[in-house]
Protein backbone atom coordinates (compact mmCIF):
# COMPACT_ATOMS: atom_id res chain seq x y z
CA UNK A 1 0.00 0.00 0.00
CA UNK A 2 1.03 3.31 -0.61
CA UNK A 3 2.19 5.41 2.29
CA UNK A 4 0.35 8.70 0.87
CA UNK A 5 -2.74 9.64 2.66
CA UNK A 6 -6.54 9.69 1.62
CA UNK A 7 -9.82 11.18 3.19
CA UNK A 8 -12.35 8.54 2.90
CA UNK A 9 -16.06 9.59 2.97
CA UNK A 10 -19.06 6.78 4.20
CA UNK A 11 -22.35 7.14 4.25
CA UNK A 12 -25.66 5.44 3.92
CA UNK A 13 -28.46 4.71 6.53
CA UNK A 14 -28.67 4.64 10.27
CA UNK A 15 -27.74 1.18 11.86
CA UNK A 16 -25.81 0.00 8.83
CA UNK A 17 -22.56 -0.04 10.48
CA UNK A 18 -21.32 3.51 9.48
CA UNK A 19 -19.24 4.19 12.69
CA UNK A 20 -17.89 0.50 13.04
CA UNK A 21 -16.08 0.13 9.85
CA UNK A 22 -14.81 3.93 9.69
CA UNK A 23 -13.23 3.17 13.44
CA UNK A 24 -11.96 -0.15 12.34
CA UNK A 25 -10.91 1.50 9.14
CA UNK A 26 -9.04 4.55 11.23
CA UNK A 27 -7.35 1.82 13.43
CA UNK A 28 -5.70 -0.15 10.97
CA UNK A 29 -4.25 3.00 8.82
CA UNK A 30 -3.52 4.99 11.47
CA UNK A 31 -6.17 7.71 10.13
CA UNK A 32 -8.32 9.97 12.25
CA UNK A 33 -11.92 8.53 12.51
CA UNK A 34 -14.40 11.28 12.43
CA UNK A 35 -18.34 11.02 13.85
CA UNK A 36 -19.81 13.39 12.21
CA UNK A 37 -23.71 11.56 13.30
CA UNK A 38 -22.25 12.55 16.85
CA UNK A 39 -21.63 16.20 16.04
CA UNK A 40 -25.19 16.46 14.67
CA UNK A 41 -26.47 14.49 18.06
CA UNK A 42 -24.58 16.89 20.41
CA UNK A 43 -26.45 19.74 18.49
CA UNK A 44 -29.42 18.04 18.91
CA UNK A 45 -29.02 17.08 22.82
CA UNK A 46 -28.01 21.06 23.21
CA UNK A 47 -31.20 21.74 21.41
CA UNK A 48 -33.06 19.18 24.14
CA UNK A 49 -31.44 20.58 27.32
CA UNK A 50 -32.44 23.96 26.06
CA UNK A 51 -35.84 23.22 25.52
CA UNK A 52 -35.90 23.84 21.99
CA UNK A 53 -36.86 20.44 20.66
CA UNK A 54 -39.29 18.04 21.76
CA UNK A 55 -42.30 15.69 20.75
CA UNK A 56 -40.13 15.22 17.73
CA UNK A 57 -40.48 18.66 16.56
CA UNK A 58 -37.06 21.20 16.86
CA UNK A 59 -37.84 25.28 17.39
CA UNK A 60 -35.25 26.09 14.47
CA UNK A 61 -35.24 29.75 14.52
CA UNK A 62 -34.64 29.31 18.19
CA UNK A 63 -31.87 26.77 17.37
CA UNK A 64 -30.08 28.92 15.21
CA UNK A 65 -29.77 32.29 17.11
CA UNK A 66 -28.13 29.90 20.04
CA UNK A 67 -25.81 28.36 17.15
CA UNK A 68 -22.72 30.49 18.15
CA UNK A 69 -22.99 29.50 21.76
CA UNK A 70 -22.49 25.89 20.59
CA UNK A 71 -18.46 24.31 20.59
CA UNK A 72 -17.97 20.90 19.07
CA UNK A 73 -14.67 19.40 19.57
CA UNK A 74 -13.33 15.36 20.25
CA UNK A 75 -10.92 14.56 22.59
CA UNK A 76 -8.70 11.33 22.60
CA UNK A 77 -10.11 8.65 25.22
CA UNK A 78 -6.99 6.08 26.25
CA UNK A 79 -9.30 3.48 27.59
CA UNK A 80 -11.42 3.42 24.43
CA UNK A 81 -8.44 3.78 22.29
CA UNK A 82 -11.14 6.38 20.00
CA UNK A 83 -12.02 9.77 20.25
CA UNK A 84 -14.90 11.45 22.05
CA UNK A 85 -17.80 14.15 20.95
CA UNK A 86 -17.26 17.12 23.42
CA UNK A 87 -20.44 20.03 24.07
CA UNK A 88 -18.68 22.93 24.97
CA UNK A 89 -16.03 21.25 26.62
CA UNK A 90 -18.41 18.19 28.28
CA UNK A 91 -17.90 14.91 26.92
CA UNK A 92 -21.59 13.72 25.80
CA UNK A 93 -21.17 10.50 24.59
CA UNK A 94 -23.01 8.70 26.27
CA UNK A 95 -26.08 11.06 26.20
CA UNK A 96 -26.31 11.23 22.57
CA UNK A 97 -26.65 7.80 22.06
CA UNK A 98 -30.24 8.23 23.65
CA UNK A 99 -33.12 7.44 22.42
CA UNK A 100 -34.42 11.00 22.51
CA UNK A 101 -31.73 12.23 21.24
CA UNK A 102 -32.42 9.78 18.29
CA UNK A 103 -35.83 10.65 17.80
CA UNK A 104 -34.66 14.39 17.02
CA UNK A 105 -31.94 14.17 15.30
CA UNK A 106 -33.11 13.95 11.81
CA UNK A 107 -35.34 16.88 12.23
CA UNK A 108 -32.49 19.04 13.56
CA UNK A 109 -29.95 17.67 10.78
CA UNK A 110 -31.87 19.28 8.30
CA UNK A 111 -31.88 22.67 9.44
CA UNK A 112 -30.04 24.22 6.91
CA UNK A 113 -27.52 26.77 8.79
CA UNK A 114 -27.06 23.79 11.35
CA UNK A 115 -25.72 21.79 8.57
CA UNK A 116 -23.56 24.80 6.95
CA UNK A 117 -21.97 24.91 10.54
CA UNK A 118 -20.92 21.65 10.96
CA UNK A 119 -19.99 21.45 7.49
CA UNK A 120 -17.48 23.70 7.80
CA UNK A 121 -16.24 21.90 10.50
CA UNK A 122 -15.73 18.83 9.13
CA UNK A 123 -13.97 20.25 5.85
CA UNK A 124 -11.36 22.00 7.88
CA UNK A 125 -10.60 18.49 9.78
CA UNK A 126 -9.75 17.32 6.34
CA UNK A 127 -7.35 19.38 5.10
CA UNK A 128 -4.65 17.44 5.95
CA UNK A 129 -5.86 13.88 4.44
CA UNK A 130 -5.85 10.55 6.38
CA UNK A 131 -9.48 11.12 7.80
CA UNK A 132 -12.49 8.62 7.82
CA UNK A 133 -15.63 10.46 7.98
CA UNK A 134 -18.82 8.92 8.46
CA UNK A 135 -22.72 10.37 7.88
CA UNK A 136 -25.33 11.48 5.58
CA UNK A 137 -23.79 13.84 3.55
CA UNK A 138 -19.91 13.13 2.98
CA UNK A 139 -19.36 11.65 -0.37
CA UNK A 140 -21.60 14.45 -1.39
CA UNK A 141 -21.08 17.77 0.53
CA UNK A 142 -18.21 17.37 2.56
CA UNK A 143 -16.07 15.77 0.49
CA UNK A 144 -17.02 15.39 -2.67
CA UNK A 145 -13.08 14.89 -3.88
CA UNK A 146 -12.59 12.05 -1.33
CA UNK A 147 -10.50 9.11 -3.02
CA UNK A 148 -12.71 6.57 -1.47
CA UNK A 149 -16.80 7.06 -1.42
CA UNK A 150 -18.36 3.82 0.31
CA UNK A 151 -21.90 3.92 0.67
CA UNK A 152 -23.18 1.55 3.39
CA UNK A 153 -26.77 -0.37 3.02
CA UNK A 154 -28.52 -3.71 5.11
CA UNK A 155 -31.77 -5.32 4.80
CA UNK A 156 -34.21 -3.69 7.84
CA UNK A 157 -34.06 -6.38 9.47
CA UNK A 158 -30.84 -6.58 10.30
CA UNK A 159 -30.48 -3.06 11.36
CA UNK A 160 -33.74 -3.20 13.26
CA UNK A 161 -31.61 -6.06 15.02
CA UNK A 162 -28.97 -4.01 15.55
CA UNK A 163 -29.96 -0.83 17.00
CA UNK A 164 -32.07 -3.11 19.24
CA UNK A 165 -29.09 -4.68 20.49
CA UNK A 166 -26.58 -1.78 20.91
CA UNK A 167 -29.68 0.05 22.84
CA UNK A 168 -30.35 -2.94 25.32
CA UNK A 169 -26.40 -3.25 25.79
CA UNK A 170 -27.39 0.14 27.05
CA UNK A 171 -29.64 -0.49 29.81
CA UNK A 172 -32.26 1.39 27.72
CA UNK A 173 -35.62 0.26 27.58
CA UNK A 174 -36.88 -0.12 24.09
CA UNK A 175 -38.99 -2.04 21.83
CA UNK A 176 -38.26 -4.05 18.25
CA UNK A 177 -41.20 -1.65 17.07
CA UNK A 178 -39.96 1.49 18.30
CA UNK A 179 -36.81 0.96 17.02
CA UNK A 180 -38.10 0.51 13.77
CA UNK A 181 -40.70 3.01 13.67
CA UNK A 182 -37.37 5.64 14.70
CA UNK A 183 -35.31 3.81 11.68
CA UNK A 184 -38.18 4.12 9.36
CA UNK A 185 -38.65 7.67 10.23
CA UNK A 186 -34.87 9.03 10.26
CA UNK A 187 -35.19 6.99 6.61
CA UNK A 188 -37.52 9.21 5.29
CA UNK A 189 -36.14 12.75 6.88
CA UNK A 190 -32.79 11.92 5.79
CA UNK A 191 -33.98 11.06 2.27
CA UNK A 192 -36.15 14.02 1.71
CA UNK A 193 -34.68 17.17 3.64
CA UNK A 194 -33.98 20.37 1.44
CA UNK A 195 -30.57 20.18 2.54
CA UNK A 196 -28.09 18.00 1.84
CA UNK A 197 -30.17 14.95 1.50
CA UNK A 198 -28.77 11.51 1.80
CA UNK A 199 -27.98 9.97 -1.59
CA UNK A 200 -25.28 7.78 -2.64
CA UNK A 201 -22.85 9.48 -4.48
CA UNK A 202 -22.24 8.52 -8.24
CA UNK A 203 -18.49 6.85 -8.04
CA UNK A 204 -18.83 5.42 -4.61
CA UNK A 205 -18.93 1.48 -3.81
CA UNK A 206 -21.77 0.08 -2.58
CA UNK A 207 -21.09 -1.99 0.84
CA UNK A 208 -23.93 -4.07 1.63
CA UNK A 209 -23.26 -5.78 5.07
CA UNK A 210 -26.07 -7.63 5.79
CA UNK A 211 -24.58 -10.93 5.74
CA UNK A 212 -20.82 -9.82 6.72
CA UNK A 213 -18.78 -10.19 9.44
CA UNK A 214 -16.98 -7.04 10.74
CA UNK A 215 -13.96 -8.63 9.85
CA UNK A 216 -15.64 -9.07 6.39
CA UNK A 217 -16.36 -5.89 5.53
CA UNK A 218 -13.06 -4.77 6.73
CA UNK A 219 -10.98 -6.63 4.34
CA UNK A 220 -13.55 -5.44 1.55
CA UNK A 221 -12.56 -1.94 2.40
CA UNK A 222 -9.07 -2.40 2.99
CA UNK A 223 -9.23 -3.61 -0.59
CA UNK A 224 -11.01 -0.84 -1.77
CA UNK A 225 -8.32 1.44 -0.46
CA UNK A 226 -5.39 0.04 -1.80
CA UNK A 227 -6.99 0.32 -5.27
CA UNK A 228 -7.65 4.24 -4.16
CA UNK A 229 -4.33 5.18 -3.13
């Protein structure tokens, strides 16, 4: 493998394994692993503790005057061996992986100054190559140029399955059915916002993990990135 650096962009839907491969990915090159679904959460759980979302709907004009007052940063973790999502200097990453927090999201990702924001963000941690970066929008928006687009799919099922799981590992209380009535509905917002909708991007590979392994769909990418380098 080469020893020059690439950004590599993956999206595709929630519960399809986005964040798993892109940290497995960062680990074995030695990249920087960026969460970019956890920089739109911590917006969203600022937007919660502020009062400004709730019953699934988000007060954006509300959200967006407070916009400047809002920091997003990650800081290295040595016992997870990962970065975490910081709010303003508080490591929230355990609250953002709540279910409220999930059942807003969506609605507050497609505010369209929210998005600009974090945007921004994101294409400044870039600059310097050797970054995975996982969401909605990267092969797309943020980085359109990136020498590897993967675009991430499963059968419902299995990511029913598999938010299910991660949430009862949790201690979180939660149903098959309202775990797939919050999949099926982040589907549809992330699909049809104004902004920066989800779409797969025209040169990027399709990864479809329902039957894989972790292991699997690492090699698979590995692969993909020596033939990108």
């Amino acid at each position: 493998m080469s020893t020059s650096k690439i950004n590599i962009a993956i999206d595709g839907y929630s519960s399809c394994g986005k964040s798993t491969l892109a940290k497995a990915l960062a680990k074995e090159l030695n990249y920087v692993f960026i969460d970019t679904g956890a920089m739109y959460r911590a917006v969203t759980l600022f937007a919660l503790r502020k009062g400004l979302a709730s019953q699934g709907t988000v007060h954006s004009e509300s959200l967006i005057a407070v916009l400047p007052e809002i920091t997003i940063t990650f800081k290295w973790n040595d016992d997870e061996q990962r970065s975490f999502v910081q709010l303003n200097g508080e490591t929230v990453e355990r609250e953002i992986r709540e279910m409220d927090v999930a059942n807003h999201v969506s609605a507050v990702a497609s505010i369209p100054e929210v998005r600009k924001k974090l945007v921004q963000l994101q294409q400044k941690m870039g600059e310097s190559k050797g970054v995975v970066m996982d969401g909605r929008d990267i092969g797309t928006v943020v980085f359109p140029k990136a020498e590897l687009k993967i675009f991430m799919t499963a059968s419902p099922e299995v990511r029913v399955q598999r938010r299910l799981t991660e949430l009862m590992a949790k201690g979180q209380n939660v149903t098959a059915e309202e775990v797939k009535g919050n999949i099926e509905s982040r589907d549809y917002q992330d699909t049809h916002r104004a902004a920066d909708p989800l779409r797969q991007a025209g040169d990027a590979r399709v990864l479809d993990n329902s039957n894989l392994t972790p292991a699997d769909q690492l090699t698979l990418a590995l692969s993909w990135v020596n033939e990108s380098v």
